[in-house]
PDB file of N, CA and C in Angstrom:
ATOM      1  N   UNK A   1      18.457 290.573 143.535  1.00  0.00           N
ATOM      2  CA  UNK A   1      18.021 290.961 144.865  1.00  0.00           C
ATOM      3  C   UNK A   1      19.138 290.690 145.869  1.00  0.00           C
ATOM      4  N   UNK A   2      19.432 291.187 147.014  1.00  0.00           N
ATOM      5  CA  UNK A   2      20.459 291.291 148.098  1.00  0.00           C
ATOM      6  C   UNK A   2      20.383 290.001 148.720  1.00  0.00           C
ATOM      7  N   UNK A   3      21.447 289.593 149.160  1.00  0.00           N
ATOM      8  CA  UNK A   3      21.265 288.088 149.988  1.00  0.00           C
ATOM      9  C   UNK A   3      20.735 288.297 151.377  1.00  0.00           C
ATOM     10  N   UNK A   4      20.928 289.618 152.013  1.00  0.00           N
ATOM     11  CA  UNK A   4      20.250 289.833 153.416  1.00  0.00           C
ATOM     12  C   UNK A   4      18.936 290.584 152.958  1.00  0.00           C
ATOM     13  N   UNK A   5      18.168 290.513 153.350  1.00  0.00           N
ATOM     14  CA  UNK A   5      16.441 290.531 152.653  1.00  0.00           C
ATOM     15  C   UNK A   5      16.643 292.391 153.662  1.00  0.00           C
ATOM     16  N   UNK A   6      17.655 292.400 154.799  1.00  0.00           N
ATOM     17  CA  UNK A   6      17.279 293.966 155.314  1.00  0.00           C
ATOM     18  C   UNK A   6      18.179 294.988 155.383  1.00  0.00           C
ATOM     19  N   UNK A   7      18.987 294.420 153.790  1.00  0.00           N
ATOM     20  CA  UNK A   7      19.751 295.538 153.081  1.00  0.00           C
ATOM     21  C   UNK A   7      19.511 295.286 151.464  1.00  0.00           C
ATOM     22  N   UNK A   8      19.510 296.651 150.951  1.00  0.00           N
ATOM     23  CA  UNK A   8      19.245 296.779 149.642  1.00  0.00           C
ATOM     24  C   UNK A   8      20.754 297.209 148.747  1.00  0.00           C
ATOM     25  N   UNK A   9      21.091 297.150 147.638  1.00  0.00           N
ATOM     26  CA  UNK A   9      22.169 297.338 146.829  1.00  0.00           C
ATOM     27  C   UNK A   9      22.035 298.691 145.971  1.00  0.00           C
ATOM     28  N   UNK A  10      22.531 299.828 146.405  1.00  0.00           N
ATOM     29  CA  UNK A  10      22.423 301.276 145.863  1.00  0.00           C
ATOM     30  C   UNK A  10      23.463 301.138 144.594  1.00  0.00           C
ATOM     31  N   UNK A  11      23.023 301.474 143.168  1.00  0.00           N
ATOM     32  CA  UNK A  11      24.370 301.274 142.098  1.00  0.00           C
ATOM     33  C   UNK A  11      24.233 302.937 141.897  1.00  0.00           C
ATOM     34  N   UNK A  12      25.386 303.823 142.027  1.00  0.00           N
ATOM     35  CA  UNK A  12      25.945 305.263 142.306  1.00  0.00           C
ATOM     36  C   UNK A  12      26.088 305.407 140.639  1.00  0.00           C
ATOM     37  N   UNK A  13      26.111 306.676 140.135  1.00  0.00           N
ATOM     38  CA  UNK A  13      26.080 307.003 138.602  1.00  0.00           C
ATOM     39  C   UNK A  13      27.788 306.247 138.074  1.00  0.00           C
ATOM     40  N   UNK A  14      28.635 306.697 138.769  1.00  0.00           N
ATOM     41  CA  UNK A  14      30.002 305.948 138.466  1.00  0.00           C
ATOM     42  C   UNK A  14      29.703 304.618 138.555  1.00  0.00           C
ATOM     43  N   UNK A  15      29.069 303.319 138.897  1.00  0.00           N
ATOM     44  CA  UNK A  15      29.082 302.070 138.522  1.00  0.00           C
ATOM     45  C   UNK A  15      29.048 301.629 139.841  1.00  0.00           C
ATOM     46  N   UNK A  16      29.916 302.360 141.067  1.00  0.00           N
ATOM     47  CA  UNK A  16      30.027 301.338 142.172  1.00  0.00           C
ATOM     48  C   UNK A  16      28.524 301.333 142.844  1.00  0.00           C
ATOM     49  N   UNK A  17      28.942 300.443 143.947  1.00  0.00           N
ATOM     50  CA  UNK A  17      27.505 299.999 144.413  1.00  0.00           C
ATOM     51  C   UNK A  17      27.662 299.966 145.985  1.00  0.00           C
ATOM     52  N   UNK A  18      27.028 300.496 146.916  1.00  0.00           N
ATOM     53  CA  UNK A  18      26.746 300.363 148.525  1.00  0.00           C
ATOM     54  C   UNK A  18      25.915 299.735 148.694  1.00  0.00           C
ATOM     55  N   UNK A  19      25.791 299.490 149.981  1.00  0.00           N
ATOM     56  CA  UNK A  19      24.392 298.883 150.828  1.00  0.00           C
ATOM     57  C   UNK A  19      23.644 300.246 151.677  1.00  0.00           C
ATOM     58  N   UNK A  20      22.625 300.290 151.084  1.00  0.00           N
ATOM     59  CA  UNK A  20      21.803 300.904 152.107  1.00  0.00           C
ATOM     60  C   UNK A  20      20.995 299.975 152.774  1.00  0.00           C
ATOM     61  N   UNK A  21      20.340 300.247 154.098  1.00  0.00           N
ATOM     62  CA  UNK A  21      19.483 299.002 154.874  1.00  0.00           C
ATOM     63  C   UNK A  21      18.177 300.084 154.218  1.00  0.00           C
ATOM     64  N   UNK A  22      17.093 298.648 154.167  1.00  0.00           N
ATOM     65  CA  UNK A  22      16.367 298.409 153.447  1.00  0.00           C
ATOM     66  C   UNK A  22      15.336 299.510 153.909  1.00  0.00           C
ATOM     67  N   UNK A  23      14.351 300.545 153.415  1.00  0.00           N
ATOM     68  CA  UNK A  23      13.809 301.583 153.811  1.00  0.00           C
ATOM     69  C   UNK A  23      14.524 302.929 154.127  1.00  0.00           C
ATOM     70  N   UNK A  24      16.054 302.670 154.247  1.00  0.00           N
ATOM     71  CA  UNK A  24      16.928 303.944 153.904  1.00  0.00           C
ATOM     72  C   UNK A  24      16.552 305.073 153.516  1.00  0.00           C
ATOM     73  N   UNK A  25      16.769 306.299 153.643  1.00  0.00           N
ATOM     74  CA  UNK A  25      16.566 307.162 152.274  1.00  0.00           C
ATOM     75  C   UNK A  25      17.741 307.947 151.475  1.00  0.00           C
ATOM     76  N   UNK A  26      17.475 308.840 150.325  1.00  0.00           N
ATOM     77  CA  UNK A  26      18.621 309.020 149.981  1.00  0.00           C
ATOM     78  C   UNK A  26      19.260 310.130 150.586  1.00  0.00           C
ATOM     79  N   UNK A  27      18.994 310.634 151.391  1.00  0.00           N
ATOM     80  CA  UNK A  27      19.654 311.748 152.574  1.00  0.00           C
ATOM     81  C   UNK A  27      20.829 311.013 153.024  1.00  0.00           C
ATOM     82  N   UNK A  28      20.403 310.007 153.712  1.00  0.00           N
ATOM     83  CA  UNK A  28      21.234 308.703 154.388  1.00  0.00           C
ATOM     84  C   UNK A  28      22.340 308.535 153.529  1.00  0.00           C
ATOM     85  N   UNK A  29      22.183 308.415 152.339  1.00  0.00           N
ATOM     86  CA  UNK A  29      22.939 307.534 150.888  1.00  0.00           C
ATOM     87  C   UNK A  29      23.962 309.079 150.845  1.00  0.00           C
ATOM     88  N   UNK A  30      23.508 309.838 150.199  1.00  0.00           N
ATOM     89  CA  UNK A  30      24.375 311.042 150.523  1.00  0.00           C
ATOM     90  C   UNK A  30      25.276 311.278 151.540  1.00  0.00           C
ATOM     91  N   UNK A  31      24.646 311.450 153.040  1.00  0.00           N
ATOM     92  CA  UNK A  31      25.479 311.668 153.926  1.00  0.00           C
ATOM     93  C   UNK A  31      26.569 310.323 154.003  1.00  0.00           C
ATOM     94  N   UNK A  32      26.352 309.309 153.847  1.00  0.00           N
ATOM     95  CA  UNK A  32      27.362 308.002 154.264  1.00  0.00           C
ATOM     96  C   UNK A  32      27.987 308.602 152.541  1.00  0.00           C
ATOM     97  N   UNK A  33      28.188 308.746 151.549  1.00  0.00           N
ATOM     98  CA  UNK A  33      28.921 309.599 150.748  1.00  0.00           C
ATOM     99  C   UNK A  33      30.233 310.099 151.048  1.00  0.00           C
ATOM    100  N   UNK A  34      29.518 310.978 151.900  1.00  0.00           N
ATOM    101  CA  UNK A  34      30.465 312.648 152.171  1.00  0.00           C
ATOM    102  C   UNK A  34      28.775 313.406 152.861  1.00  0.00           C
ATOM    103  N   UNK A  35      29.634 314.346 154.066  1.00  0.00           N
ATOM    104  CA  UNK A  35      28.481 315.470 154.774  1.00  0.00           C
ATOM    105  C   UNK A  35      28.419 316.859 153.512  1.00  0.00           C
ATOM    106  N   UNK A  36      29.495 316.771 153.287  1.00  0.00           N
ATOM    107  CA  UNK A  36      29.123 317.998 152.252  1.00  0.00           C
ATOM    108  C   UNK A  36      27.886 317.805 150.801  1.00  0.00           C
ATOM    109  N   UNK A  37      27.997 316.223 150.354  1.00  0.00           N
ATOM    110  CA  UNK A  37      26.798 315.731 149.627  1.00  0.00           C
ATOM    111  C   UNK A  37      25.656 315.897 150.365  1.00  0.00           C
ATOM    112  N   UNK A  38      25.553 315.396 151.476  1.00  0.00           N
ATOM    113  CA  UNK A  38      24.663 315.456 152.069  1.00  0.00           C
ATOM    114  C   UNK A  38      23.648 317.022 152.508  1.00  0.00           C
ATOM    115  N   UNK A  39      24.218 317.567 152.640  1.00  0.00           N
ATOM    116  CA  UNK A  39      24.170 319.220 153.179  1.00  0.00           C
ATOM    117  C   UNK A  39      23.912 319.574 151.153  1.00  0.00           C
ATOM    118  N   UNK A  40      24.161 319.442 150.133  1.00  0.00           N
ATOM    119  CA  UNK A  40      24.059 320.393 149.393  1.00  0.00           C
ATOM    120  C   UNK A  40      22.869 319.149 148.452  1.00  0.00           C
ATOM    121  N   UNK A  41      22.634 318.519 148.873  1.00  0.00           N
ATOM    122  CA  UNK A  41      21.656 317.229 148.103  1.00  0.00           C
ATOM    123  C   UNK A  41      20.481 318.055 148.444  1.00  0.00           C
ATOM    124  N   UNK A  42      19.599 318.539 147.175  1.00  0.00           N
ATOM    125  CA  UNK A  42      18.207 318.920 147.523  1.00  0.00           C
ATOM    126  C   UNK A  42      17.142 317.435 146.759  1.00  0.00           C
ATOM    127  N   UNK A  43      17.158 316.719 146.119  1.00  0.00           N
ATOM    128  CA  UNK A  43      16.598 315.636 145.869  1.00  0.00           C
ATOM    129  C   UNK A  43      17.252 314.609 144.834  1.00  0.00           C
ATOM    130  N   UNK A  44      16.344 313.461 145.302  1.00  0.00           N
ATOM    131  CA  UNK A  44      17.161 312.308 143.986  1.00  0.00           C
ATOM    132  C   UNK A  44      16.366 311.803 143.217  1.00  0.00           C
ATOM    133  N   UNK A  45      17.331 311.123 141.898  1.00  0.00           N
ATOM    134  CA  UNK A  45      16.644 310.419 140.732  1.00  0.00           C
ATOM    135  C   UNK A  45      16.883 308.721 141.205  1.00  0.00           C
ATOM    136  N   UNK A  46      15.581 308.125 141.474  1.00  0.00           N
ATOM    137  CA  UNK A  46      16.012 306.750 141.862  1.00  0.00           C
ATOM    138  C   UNK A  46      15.338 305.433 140.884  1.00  0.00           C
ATOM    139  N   UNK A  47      15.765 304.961 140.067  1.00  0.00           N
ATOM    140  CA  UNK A  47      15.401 304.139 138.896  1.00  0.00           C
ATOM    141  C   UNK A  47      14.720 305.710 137.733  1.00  0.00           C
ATOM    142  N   UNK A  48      15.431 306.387 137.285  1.00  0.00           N
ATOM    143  CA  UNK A  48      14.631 307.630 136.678  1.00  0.00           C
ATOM    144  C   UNK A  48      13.240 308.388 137.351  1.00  0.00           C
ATOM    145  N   UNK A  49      13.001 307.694 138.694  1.00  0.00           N
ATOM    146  CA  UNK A  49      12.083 309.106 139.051  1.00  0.00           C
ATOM    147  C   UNK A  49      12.802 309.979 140.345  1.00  0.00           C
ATOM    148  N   UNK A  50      12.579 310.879 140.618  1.00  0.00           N
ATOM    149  CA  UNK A  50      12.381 312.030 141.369  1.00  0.00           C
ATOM    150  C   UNK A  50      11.965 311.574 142.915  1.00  0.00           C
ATOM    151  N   UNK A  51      12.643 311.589 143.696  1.00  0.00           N
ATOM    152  CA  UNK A  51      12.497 311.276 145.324  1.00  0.00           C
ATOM    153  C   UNK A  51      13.071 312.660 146.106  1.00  0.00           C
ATOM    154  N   UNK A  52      12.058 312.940 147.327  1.00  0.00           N
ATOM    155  CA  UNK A  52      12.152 313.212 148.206  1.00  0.00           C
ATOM    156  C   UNK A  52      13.686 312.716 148.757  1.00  0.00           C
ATOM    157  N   UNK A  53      14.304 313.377 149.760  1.00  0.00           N
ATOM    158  CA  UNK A  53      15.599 313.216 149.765  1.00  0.00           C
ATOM    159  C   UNK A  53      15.439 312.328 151.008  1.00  0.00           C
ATOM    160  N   UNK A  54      13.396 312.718 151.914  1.00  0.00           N
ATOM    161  CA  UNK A  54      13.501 311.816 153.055  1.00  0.00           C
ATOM    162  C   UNK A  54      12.497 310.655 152.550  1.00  0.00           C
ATOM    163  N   UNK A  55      12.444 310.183 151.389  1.00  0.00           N
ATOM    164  CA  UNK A  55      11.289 309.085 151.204  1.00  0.00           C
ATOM    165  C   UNK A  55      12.160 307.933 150.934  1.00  0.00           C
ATOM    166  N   UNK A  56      11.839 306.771 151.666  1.00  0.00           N
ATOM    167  CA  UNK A  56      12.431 305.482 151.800  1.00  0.00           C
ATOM    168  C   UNK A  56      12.296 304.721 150.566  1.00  0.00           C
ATOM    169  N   UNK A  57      13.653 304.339 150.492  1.00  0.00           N
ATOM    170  CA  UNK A  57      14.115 303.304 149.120  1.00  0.00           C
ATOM    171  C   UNK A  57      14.018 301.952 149.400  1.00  0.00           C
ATOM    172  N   UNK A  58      12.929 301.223 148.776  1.00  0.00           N
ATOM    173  CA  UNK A  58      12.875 299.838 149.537  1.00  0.00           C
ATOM    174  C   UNK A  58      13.387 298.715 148.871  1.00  0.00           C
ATOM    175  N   UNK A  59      14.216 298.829 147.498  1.00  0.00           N
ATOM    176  CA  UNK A  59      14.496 297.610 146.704  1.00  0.00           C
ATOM    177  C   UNK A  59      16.114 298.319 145.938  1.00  0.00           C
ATOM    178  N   UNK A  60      16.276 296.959 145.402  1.00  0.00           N
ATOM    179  CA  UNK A  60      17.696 297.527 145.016  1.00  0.00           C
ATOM    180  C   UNK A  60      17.479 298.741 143.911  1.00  0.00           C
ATOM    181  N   UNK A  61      18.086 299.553 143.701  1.00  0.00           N
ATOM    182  CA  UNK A  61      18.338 301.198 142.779  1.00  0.00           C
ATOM    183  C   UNK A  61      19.329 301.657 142.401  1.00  0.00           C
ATOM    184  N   UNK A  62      19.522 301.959 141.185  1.00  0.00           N
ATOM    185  CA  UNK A  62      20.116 302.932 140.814  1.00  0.00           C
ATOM    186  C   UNK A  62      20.023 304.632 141.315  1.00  0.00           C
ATOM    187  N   UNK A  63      20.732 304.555 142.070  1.00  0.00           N
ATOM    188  CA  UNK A  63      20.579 306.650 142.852  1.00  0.00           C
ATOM    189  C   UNK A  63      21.341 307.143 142.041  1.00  0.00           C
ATOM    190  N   UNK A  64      21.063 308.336 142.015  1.00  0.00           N
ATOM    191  CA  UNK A  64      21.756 309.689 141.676  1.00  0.00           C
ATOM    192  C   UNK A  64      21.264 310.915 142.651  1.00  0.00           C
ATOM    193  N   UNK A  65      22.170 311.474 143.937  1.00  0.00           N
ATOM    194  CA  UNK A  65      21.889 312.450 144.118  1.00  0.00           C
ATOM    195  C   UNK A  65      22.293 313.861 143.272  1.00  0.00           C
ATOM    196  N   UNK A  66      21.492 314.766 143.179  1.00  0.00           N
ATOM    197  CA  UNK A  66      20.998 315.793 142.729  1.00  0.00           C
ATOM    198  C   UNK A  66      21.299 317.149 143.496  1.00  0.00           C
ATOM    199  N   UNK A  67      22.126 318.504 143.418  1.00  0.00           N
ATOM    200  CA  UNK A  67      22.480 319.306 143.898  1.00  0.00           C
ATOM    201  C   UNK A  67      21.897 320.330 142.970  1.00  0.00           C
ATOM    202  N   UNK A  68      21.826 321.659 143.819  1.00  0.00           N
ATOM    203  CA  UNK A  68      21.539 322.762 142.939  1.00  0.00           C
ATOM    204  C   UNK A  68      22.724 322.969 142.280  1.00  0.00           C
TER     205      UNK A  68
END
């Protein structure tokens, strides 16, 4: 778990890892990316399920955004 309780630890398919603040979503995670992720991200896989690109991530995750 994160040492600041109102940021969470995003681990990206390559291994590295960001902070998103805690309730984030992965729109957010995308755009702080790159705008072009962001703009072509239609949804994500977050611990293996399927998210809304605006539904809030509240614990640490593994993301993968998802493009057509």
């Amino acid at each position: 778990m994160s040492q600041n309780s109102d940021e969470i630890q995003i681990t990206l398919p390559d291994g590295s890892v960001r902070p998103l603040p805690r309730g984030g979503t992965a729109l957010e995670l995308a755009n702080s990316i790159g705008p072009r992720l962001g703009k072509a991200a239609v949804v994500a896989r977050v611990d293996g399920d399927l998210y809304d690109l605006t539904r809030p991530i509240q614990d640490d995750a593994r993301v993968e955004i998802l493009t057509a």
